[in-house]
PDB file of N, CA and C in Angstrom:
ATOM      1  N   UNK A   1      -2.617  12.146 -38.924  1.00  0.00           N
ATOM      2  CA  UNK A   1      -1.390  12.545 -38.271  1.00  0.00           C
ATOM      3  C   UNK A   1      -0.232  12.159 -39.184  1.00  0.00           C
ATOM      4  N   UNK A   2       1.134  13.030 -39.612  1.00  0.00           N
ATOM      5  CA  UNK A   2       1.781  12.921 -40.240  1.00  0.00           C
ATOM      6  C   UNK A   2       2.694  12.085 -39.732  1.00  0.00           C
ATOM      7  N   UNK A   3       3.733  11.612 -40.380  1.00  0.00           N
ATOM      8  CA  UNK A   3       4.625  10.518 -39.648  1.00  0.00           C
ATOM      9  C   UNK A   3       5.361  11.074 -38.427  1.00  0.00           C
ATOM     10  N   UNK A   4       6.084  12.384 -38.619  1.00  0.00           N
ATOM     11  CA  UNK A   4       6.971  13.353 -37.219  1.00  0.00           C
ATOM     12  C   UNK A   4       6.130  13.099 -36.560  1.00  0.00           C
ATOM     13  N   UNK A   5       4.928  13.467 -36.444  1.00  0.00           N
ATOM     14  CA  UNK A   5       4.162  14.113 -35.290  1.00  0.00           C
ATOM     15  C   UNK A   5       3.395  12.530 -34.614  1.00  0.00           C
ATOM     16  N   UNK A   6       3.534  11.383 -35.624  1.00  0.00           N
ATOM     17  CA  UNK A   6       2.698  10.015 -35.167  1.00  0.00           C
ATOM     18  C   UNK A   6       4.135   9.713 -34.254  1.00  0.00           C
ATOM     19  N   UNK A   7       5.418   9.966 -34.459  1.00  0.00           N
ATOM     20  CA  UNK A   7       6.405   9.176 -33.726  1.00  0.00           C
ATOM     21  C   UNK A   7       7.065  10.030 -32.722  1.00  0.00           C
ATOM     22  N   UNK A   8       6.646  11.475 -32.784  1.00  0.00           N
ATOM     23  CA  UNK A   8       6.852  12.098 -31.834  1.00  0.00           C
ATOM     24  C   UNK A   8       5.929  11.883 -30.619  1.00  0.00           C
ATOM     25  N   UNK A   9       4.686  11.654 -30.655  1.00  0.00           N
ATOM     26  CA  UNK A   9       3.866  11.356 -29.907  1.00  0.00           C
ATOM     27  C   UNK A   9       3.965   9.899 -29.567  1.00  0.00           C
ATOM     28  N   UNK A  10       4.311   9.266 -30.015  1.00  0.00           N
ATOM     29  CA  UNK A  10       4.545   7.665 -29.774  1.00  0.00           C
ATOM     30  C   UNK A  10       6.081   7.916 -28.498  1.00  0.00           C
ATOM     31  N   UNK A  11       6.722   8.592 -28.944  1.00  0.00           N
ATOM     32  CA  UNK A  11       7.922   8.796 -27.895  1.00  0.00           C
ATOM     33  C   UNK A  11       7.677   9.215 -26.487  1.00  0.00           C
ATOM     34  N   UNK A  12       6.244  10.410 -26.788  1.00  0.00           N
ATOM     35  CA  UNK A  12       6.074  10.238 -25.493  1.00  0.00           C
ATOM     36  C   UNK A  12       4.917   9.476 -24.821  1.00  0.00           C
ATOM     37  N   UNK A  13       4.109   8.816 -25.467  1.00  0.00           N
ATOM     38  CA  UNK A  13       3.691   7.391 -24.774  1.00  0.00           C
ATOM     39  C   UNK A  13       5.184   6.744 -24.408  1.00  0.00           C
ATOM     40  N   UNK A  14       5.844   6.294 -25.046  1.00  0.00           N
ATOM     41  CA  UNK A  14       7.017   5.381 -24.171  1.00  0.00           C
ATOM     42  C   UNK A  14       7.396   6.405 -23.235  1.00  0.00           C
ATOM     43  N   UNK A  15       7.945   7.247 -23.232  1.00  0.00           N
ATOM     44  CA  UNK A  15       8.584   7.830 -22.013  1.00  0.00           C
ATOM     45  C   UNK A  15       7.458   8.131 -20.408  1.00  0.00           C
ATOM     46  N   UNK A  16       6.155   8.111 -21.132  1.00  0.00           N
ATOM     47  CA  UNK A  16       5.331   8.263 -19.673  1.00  0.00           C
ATOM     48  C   UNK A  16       4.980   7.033 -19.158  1.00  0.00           C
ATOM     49  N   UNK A  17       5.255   5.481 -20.093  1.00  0.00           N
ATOM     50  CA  UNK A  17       4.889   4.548 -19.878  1.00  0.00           C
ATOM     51  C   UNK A  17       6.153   4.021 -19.217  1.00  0.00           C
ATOM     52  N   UNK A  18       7.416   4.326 -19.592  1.00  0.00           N
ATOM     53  CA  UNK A  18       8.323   3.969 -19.263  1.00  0.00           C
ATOM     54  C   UNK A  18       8.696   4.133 -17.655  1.00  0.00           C
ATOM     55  N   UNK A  19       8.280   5.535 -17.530  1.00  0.00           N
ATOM     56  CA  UNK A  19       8.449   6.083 -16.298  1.00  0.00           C
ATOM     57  C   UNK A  19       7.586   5.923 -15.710  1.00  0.00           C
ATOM     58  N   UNK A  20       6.336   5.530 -15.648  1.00  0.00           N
ATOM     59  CA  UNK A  20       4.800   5.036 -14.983  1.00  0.00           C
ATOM     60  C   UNK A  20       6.044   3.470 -14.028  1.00  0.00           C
ATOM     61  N   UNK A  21       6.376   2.149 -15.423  1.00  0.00           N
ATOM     62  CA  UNK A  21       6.462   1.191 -15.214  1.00  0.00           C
ATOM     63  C   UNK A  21       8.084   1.147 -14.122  1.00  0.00           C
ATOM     64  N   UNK A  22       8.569   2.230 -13.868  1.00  0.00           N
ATOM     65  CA  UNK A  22       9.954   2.325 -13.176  1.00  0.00           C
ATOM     66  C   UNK A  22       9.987   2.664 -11.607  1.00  0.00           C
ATOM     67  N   UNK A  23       8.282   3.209 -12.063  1.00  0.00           N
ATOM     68  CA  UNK A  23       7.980   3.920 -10.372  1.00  0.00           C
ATOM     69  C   UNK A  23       6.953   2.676  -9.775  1.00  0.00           C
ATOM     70  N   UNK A  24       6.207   2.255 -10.430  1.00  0.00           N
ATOM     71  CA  UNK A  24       5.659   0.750 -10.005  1.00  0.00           C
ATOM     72  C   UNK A  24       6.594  -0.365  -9.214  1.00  0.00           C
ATOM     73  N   UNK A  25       7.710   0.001 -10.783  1.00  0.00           N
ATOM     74  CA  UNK A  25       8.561  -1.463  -9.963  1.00  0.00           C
ATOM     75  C   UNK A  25       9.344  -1.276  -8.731  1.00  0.00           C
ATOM     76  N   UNK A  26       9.555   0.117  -8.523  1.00  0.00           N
ATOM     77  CA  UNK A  26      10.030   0.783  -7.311  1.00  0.00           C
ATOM     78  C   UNK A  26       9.018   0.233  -6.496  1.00  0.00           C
ATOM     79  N   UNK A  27       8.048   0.691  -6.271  1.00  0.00           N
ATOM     80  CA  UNK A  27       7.074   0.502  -5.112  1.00  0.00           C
ATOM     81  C   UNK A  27       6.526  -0.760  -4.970  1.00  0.00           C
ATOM     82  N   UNK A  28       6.734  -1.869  -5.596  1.00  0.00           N
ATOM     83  CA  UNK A  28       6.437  -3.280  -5.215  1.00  0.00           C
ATOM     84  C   UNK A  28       7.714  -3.590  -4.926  1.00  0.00           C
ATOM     85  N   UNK A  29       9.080  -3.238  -5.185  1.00  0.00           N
ATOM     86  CA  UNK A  29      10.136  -3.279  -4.601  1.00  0.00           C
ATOM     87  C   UNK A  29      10.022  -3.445  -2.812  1.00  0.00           C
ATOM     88  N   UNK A  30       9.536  -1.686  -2.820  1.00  0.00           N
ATOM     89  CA  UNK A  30       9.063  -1.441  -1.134  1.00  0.00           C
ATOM     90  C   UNK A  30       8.187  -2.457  -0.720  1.00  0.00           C
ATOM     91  N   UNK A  31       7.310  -1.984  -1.156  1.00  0.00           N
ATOM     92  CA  UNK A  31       5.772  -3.256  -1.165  1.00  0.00           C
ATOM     93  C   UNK A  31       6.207  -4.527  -0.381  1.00  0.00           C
ATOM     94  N   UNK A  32       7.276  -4.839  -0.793  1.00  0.00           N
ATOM     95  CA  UNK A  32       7.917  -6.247  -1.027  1.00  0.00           C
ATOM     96  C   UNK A  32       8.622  -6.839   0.309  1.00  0.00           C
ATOM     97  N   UNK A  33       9.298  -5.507   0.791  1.00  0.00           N
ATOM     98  CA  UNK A  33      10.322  -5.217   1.850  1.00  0.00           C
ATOM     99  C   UNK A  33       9.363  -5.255   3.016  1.00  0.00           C
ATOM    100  N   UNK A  34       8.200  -4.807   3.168  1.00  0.00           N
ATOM    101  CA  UNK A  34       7.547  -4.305   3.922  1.00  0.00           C
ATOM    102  C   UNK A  34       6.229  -5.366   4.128  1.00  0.00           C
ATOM    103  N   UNK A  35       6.833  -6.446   3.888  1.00  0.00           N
ATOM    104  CA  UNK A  35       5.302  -7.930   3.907  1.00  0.00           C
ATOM    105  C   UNK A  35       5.858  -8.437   5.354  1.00  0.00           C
ATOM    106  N   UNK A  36       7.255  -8.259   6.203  1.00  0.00           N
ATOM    107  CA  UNK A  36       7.410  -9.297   7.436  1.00  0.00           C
ATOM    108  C   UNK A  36       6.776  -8.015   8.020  1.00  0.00           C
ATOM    109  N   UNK A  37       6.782  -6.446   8.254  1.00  0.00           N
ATOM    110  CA  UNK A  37       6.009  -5.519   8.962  1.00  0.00           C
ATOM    111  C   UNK A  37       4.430  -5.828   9.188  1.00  0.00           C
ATOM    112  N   UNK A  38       4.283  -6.096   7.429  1.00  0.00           N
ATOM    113  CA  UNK A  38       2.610  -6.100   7.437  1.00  0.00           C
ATOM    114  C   UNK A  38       2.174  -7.667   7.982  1.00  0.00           C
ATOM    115  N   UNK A  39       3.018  -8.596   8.349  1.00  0.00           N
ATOM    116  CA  UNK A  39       2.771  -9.862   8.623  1.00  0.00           C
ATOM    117  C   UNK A  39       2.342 -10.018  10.221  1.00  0.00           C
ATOM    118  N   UNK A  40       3.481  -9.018  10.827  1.00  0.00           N
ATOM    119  CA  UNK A  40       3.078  -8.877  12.415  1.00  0.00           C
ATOM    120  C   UNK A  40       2.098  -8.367  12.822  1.00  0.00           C
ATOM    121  N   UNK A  41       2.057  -6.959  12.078  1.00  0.00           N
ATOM    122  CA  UNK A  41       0.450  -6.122  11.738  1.00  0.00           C
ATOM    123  C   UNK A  41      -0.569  -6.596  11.984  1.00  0.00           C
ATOM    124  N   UNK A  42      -0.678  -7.218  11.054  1.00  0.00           N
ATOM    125  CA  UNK A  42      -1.740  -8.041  11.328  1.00  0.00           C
ATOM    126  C   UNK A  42      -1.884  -8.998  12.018  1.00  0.00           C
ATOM    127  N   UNK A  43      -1.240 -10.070  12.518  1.00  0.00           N
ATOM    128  CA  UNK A  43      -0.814 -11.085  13.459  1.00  0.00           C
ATOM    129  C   UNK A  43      -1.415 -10.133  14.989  1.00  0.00           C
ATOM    130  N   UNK A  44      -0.958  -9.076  14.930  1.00  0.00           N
ATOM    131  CA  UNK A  44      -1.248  -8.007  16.482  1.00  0.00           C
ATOM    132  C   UNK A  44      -2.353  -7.852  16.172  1.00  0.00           C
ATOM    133  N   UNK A  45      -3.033  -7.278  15.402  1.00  0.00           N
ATOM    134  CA  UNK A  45      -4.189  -6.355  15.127  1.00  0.00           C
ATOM    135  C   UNK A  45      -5.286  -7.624  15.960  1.00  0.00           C
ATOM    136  N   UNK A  46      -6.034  -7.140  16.977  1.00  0.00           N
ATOM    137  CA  UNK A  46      -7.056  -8.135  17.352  1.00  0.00           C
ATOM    138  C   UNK A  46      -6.508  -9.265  18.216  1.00  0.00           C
ATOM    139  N   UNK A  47      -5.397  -9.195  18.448  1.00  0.00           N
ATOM    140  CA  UNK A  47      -4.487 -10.325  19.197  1.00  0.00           C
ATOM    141  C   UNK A  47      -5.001 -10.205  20.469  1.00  0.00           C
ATOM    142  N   UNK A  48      -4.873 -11.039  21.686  1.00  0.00           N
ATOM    143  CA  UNK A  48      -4.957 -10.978  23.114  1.00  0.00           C
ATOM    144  C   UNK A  48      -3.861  -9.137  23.500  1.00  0.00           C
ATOM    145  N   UNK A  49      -2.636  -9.692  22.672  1.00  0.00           N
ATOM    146  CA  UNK A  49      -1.834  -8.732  23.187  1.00  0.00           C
ATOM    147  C   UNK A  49      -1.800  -7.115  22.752  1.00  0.00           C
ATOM    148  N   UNK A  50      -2.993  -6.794  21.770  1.00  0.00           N
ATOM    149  CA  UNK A  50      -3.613  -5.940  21.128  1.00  0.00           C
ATOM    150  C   UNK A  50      -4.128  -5.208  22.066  1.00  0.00           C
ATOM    151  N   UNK A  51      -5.268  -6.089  22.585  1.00  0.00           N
ATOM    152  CA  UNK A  51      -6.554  -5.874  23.345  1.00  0.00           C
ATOM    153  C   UNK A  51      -5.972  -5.288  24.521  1.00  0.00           C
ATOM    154  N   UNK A  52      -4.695  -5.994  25.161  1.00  0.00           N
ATOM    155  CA  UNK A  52      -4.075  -5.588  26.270  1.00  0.00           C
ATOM    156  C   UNK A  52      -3.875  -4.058  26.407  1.00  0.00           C
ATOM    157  N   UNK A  53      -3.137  -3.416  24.919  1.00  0.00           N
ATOM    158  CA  UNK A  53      -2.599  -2.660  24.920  1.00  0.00           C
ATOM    159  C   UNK A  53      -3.377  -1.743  24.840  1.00  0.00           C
ATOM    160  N   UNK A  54      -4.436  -1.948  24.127  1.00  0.00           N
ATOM    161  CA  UNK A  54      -6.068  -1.216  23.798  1.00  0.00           C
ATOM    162  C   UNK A  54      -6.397  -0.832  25.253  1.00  0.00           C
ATOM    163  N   UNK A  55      -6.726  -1.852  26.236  1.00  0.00           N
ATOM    164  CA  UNK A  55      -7.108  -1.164  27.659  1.00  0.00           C
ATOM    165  C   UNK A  55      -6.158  -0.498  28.522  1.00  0.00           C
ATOM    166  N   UNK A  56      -4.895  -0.949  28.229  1.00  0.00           N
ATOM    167  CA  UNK A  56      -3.714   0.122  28.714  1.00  0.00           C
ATOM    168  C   UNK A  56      -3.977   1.440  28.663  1.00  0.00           C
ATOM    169  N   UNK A  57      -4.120   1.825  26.970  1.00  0.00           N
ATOM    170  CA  UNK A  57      -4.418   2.793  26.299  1.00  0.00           C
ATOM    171  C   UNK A  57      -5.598   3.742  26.904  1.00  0.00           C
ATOM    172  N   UNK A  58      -7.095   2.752  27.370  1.00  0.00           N
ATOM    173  CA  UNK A  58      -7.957   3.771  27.373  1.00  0.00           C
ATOM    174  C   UNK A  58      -8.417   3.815  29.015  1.00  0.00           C
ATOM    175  N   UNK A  59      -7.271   3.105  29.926  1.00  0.00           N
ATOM    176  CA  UNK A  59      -7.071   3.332  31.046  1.00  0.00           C
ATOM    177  C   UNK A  59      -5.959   4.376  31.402  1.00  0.00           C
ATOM    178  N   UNK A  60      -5.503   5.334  30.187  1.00  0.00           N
ATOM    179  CA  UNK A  60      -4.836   6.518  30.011  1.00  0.00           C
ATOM    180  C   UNK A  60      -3.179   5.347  31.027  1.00  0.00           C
ATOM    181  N   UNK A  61      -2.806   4.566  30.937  1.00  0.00           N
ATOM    182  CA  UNK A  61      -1.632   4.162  31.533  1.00  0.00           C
ATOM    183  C   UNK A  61      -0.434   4.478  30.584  1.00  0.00           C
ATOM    184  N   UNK A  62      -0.659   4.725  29.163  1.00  0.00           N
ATOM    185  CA  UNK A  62       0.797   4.826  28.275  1.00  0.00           C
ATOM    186  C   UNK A  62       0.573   6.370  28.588  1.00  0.00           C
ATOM    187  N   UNK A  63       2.252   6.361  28.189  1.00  0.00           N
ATOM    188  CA  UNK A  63       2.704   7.546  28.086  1.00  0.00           C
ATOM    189  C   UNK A  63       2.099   8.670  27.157  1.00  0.00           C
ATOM    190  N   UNK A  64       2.014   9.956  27.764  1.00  0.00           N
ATOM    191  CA  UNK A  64       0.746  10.520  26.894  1.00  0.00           C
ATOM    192  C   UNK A  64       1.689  11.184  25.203  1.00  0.00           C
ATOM    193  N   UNK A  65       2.896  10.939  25.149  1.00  0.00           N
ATOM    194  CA  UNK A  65       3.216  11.212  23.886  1.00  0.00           C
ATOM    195  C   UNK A  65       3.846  10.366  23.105  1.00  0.00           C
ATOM    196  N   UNK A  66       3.332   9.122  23.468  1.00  0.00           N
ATOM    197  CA  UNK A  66       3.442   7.791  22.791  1.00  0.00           C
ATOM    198  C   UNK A  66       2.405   7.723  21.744  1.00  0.00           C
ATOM    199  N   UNK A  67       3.193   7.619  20.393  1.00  0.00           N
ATOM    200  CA  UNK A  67       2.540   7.325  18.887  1.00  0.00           C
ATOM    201  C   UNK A  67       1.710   6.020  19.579  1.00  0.00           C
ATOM    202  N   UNK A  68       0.487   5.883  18.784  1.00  0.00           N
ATOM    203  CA  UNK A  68      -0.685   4.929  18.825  1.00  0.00           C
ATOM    204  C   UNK A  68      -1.479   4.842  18.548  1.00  0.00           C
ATOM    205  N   UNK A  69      -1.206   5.072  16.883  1.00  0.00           N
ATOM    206  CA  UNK A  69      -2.210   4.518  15.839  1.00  0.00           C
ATOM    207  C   UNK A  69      -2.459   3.376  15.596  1.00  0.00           C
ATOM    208  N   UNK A  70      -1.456   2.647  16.513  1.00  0.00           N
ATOM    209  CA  UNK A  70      -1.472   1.102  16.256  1.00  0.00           C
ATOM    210  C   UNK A  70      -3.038   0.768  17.128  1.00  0.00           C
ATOM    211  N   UNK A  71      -3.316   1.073  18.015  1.00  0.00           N
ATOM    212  CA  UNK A  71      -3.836   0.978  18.698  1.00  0.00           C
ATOM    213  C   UNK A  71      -5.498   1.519  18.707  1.00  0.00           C
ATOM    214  N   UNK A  72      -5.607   2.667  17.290  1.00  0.00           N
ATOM    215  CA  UNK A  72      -6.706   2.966  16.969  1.00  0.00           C
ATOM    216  C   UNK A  72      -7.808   1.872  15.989  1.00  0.00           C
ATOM    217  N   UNK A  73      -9.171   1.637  16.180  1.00  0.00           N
ATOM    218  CA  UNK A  73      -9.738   0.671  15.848  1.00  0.00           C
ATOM    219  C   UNK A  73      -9.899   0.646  14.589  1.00  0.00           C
ATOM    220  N   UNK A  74      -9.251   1.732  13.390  1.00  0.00           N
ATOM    221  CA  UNK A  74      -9.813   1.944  12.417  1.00  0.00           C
ATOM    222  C   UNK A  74      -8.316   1.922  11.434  1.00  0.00           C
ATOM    223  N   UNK A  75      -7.222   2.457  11.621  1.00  0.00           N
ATOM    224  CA  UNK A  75      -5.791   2.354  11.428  1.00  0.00           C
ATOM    225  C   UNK A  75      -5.418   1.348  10.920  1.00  0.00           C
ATOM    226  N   UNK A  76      -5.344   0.440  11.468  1.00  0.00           N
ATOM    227  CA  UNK A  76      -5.115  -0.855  10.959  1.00  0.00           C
ATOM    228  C   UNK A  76      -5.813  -1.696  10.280  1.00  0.00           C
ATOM    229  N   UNK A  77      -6.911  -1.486  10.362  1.00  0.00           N
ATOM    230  CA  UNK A  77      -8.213  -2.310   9.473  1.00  0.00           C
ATOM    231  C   UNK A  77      -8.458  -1.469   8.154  1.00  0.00           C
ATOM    232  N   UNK A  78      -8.024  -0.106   8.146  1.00  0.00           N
ATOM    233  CA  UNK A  78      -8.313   0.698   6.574  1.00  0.00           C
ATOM    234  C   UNK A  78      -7.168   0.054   6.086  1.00  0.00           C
ATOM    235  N   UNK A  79      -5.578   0.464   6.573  1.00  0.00           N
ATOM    236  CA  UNK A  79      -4.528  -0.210   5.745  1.00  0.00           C
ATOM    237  C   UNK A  79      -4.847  -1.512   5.325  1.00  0.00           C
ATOM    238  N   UNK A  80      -5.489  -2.312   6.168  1.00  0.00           N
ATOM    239  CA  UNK A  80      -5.675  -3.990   5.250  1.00  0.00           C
ATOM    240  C   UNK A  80      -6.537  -3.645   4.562  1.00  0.00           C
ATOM    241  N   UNK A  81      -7.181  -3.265   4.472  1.00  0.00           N
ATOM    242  CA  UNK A  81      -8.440  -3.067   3.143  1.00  0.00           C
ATOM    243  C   UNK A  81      -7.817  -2.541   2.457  1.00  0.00           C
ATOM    244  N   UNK A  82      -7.163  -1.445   2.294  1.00  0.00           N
ATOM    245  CA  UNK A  82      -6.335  -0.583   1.424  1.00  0.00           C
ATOM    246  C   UNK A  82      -5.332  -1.568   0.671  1.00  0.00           C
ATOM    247  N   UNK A  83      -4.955  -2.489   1.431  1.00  0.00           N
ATOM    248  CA  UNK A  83      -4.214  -3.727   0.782  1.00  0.00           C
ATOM    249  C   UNK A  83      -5.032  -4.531  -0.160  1.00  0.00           C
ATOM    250  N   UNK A  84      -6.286  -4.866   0.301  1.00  0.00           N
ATOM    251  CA  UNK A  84      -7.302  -5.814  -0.275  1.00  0.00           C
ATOM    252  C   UNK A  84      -7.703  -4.886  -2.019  1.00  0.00           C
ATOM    253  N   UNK A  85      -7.839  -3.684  -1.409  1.00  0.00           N
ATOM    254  CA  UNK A  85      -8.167  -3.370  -2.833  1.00  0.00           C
ATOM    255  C   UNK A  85      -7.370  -2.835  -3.474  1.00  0.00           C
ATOM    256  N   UNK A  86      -5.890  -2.367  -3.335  1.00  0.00           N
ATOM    257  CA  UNK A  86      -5.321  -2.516  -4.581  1.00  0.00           C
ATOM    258  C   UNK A  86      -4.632  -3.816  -4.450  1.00  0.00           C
ATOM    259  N   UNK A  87      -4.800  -4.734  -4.544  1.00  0.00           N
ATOM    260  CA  UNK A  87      -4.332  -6.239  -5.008  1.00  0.00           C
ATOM    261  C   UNK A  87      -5.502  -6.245  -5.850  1.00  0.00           C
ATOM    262  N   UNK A  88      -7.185  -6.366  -5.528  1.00  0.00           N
ATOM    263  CA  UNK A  88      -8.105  -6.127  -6.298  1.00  0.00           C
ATOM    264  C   UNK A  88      -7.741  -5.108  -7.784  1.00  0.00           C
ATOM    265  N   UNK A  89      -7.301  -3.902  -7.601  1.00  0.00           N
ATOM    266  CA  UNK A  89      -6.612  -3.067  -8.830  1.00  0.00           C
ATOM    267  C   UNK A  89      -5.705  -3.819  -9.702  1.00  0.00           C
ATOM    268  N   UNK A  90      -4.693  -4.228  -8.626  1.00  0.00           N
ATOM    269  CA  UNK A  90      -3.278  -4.915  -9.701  1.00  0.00           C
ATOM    270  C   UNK A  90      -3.947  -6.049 -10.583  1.00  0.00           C
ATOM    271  N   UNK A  91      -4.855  -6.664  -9.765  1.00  0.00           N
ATOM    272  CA  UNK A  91      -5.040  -8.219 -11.150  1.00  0.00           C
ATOM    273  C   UNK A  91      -6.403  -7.464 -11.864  1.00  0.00           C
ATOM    274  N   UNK A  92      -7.312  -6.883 -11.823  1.00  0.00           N
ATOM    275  CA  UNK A  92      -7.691  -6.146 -13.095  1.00  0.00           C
ATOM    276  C   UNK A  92      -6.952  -5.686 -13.847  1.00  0.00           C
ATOM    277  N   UNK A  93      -5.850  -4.818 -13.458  1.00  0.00           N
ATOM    278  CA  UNK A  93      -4.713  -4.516 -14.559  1.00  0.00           C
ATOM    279  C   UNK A  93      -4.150  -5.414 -15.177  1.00  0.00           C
ATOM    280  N   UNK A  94      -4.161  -6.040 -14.584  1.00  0.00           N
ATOM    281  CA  UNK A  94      -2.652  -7.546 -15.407  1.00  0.00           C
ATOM    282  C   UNK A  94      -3.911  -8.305 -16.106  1.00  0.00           C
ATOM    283  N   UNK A  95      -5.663  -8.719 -15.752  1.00  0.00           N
ATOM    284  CA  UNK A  95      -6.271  -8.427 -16.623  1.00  0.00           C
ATOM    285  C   UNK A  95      -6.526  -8.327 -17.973  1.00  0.00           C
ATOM    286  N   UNK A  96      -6.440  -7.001 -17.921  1.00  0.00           N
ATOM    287  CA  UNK A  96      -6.946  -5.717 -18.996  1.00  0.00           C
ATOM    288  C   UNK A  96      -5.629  -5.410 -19.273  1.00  0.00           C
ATOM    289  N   UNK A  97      -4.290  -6.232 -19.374  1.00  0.00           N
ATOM    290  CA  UNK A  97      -2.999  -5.421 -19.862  1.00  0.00           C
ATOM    291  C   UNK A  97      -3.156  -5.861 -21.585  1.00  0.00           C
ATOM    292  N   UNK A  98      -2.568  -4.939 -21.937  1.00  0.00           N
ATOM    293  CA  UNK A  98      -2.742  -4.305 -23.611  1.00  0.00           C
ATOM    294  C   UNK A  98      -1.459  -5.957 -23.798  1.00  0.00           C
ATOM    295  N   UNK A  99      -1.594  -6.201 -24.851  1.00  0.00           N
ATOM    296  CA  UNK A  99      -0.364  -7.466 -25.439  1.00  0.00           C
ATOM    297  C   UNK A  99       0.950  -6.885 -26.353  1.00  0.00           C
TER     298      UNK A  99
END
């Protein structure tokens, strides 16, 4: 590869790396904002006051166009796993990060 074409291509490694690392830091930004949500989340998930709401639910007593995914057995337990494994992702990356 000639020198133009080695530093033209090097420009756009930085610019996709650049912009990879801008949208990351965005979203652990959010990520970040969103740990006292995921704190209650889970704190509810399986709680007495869960369970309550669970038999509310399948004693048809809530309102029938009341959101309640909270309340589905699988909703809340994929998002924590979904948590578990990319935290599992992020420290393989940090890892395997290039020096």
């Amino acid at each position: 590869m000639e020198q133009t074409e080695r530093i033209i291509e090097m420009e756009r490694c930085l610019d996709r790396a650049s912009q990879a690392v801008m949208r990351l830091s965005a979203a652990l930004d959010e990520y970040a904002e969103a740990q006292d949500a995921l704190r209650q989340l889970s704190d509810y998930y399986g709680s007495e006051q869960w369970k309550q709401d669970f038999a509310a639910d399948s004693a048809s007593l809530l309102p029938q166009d009341l959101k309640r995914g909270v309340l589905s057995e699988d909703a809340v337990w994929n998002l924590l796993e979904d948590i578990r494994d990319l935290k599992g992702r992020m420290a393989e990356l940090v890892t395997h990060h290039p020096k």
